[in-house]
C-alpha atoms as a PDB file:
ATOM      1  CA  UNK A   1     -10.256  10.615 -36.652  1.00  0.00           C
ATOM      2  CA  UNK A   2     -10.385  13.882 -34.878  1.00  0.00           C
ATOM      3  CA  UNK A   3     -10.573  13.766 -30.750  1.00  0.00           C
ATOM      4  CA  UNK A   4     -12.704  16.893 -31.036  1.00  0.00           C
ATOM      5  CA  UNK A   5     -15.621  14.223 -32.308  1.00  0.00           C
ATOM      6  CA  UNK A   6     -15.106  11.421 -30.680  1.00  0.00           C
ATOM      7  CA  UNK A   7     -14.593  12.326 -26.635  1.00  0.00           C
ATOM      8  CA  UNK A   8     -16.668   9.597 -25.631  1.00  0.00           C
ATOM      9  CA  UNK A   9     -15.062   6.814 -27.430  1.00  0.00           C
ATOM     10  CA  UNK A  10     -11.326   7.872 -26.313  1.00  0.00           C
ATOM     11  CA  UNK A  11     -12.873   8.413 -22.649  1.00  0.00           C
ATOM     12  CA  UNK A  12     -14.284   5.276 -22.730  1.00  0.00           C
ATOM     13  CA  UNK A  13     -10.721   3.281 -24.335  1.00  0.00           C
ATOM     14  CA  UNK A  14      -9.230   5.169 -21.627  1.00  0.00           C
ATOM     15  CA  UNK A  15     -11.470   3.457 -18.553  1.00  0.00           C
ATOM     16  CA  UNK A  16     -11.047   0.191 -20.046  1.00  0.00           C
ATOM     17  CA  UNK A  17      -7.748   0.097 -20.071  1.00  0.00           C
ATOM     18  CA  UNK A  18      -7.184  -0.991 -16.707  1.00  0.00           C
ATOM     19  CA  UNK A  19      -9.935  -4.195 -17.349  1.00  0.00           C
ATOM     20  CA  UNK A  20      -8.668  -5.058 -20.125  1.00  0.00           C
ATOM     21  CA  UNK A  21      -5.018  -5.249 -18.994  1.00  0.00           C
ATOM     22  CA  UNK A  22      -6.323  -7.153 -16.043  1.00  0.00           C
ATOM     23  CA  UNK A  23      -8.298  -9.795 -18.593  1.00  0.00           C
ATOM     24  CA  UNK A  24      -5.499 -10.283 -20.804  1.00  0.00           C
ATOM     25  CA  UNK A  25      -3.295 -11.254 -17.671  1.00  0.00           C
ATOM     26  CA  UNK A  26      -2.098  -8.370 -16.100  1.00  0.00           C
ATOM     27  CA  UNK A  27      -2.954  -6.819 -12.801  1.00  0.00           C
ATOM     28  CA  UNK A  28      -4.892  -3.903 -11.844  1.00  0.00           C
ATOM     29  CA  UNK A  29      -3.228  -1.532  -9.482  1.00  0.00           C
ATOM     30  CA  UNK A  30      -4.846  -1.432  -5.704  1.00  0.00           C
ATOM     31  CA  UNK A  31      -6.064   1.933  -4.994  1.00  0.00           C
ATOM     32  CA  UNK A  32      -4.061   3.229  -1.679  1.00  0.00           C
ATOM     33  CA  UNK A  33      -3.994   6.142   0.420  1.00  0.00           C
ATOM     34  CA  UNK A  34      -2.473   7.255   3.482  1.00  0.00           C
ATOM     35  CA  UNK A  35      -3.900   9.706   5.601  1.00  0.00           C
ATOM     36  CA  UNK A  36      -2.859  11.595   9.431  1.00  0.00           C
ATOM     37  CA  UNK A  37      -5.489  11.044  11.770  1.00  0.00           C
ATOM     38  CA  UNK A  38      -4.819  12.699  15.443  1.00  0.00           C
ATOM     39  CA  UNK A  39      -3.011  10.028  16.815  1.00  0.00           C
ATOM     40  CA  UNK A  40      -2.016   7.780  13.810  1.00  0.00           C
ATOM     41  CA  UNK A  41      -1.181   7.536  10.491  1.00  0.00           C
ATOM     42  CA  UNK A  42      -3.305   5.509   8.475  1.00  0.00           C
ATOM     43  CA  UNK A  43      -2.981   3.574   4.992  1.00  0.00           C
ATOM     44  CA  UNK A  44      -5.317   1.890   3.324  1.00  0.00           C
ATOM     45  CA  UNK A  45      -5.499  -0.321   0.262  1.00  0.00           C
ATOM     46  CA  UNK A  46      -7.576  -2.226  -1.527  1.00  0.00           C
ATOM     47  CA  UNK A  47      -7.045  -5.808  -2.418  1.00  0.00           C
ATOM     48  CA  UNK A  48      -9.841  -7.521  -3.964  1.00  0.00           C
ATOM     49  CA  UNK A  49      -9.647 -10.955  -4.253  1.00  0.00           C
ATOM     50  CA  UNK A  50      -6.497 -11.244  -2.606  1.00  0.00           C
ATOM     51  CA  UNK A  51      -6.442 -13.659   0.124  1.00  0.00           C
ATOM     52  CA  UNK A  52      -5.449 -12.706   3.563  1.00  0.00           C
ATOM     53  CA  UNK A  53      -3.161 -15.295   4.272  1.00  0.00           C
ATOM     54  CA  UNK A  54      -0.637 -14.065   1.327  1.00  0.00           C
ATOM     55  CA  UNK A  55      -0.698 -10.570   2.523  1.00  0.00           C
ATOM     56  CA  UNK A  56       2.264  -9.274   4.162  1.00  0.00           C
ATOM     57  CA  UNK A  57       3.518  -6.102   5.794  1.00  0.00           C
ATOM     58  CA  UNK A  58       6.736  -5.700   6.968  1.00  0.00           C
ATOM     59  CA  UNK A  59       8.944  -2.854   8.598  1.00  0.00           C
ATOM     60  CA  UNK A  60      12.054  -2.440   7.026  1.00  0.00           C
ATOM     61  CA  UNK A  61      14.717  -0.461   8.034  1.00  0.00           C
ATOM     62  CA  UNK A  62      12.525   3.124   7.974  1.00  0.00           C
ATOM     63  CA  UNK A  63       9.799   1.945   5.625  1.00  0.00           C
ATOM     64  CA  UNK A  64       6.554  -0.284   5.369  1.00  0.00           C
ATOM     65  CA  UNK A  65       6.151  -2.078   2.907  1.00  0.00           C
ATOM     66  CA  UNK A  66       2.550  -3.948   1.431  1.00  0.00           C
ATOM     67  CA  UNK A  67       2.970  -6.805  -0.548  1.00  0.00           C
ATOM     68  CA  UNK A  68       1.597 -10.166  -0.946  1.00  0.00           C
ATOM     69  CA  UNK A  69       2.427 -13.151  -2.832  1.00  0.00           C
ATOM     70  CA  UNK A  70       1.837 -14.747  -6.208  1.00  0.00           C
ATOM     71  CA  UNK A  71       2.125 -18.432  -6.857  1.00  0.00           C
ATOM     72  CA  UNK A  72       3.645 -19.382  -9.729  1.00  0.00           C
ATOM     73  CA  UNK A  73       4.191 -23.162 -11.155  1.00  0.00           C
ATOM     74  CA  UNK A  74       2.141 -26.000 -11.858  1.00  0.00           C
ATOM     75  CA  UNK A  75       2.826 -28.436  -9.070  1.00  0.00           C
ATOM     76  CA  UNK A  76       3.981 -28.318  -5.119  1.00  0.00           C
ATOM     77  CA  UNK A  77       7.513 -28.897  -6.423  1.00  0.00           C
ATOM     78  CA  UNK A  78       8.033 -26.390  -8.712  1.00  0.00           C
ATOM     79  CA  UNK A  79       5.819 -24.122  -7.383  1.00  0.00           C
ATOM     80  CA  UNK A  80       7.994 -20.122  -7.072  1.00  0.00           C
ATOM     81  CA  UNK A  81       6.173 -17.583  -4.453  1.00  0.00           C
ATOM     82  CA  UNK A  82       6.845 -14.206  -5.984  1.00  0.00           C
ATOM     83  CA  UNK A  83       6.459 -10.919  -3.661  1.00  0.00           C
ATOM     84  CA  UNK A  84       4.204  -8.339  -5.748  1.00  0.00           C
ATOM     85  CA  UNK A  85       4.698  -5.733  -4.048  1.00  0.00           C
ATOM     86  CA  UNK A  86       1.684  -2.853  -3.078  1.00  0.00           C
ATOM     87  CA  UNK A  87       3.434   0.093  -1.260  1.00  0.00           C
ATOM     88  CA  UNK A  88       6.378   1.304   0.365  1.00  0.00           C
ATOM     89  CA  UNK A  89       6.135   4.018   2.109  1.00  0.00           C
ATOM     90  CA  UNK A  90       8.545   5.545   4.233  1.00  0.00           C
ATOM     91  CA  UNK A  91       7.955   5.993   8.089  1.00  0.00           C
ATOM     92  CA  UNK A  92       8.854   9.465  10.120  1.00  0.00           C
ATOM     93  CA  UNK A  93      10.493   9.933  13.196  1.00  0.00           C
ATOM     94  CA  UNK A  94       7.043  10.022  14.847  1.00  0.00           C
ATOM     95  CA  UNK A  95       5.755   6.339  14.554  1.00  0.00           C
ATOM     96  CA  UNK A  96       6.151   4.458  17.487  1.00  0.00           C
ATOM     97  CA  UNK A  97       7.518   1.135  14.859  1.00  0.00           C
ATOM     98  CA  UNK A  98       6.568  -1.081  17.753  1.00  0.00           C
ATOM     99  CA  UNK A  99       2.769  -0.577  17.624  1.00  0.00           C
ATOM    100  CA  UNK A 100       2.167  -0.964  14.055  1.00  0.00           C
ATOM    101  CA  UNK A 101      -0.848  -3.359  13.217  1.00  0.00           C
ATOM    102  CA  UNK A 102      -2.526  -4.101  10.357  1.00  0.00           C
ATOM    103  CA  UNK A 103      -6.085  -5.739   9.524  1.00  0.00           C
ATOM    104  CA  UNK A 104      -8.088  -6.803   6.679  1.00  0.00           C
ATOM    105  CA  UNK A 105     -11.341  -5.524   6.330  1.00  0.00           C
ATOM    106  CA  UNK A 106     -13.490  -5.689   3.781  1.00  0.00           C
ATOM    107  CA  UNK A 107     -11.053  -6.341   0.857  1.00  0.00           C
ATOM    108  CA  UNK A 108      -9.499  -3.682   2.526  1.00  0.00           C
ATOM    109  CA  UNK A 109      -6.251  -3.680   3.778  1.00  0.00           C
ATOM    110  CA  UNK A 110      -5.775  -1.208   7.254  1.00  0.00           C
ATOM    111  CA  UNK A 111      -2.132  -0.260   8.146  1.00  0.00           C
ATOM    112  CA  UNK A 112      -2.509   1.748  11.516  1.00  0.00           C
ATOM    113  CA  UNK A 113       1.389   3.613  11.786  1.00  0.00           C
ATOM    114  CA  UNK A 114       0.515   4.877  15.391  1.00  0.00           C
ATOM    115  CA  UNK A 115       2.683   7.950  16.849  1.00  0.00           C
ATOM    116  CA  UNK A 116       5.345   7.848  19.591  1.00  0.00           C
ATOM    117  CA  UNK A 117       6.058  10.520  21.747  1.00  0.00           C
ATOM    118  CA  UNK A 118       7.794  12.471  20.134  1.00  0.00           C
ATOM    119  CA  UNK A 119       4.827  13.356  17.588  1.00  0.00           C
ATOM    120  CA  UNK A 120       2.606  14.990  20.818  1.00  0.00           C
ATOM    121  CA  UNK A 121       5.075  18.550  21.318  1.00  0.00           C
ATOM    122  CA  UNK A 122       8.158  17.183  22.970  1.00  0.00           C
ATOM    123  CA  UNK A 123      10.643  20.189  23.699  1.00  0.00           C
ATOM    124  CA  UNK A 124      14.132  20.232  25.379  1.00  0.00           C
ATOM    125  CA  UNK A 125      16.029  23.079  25.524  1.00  0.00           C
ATOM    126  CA  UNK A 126      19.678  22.978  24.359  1.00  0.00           C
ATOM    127  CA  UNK A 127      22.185  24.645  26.081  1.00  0.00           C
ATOM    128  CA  UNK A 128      24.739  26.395  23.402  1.00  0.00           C
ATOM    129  CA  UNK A 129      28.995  25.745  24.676  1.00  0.00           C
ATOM    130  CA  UNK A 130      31.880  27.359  23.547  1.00  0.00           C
END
């Protein structure tokens, strides 16, 4: 079988790939992206089907992390919570960690990274000793 014939079909193996990993068990990946607005950064992901109340973001050290959480078990008593996590990303010097929020919208998760004062031109002049 020569690819030079048979584009379509390869194409088309290659789109499904993702569905059928996800209908044999696996997961598909959330599509993310983080953009600079004026005053913020924003991420973005999307989480279909994944219920709000498992989602998590948390601020560690110098990074944010996405993730939420898969049951695993049959019963209460053995049932294991395991973290699957989304994104890390790290944070800059110019988020103001205090003021991060984050809302779901639309099987869309919003991550709003908004910038501290230091992002808006801050200048101090140091003075050189000998």
């Amino acid at each position: 079988m020569k690819y030079d014939k048979d584009k379509s079909w390869i194409r088309g193996v290659l789109r499904s790939a993702d569905i059928m990993n996800t209908m044999n068990g696996g997961m598909s990946q959330p599509a993310i992206e983080m953009k600079k607005r004026d005053d913020h950064y924003l991420i973005t992901a999307s989480v279909p089907g994944v219920d709000h109340s498992v989602l998590k973001v948390e601020v560690v050290d110098q990074h944010v992390i996405l993730f939420h959480t898969l049951q695993m078990g049959a019963g209460d008593d053995q049932t294991l919570n395991i973290p699957r996590v989304l994104a890390s990303y790290p944070i800059s010097g110019d988020v103001d960690y205090e003021k991060i929020t984050a809302h779901l919208q639309d099987e869309h998760l919003n991550v709003k990274l908004p910038f501290n004062g230091l992002s808006s031109g801050y200048y101090r002049s140091v003075r050189v000793s000998k």
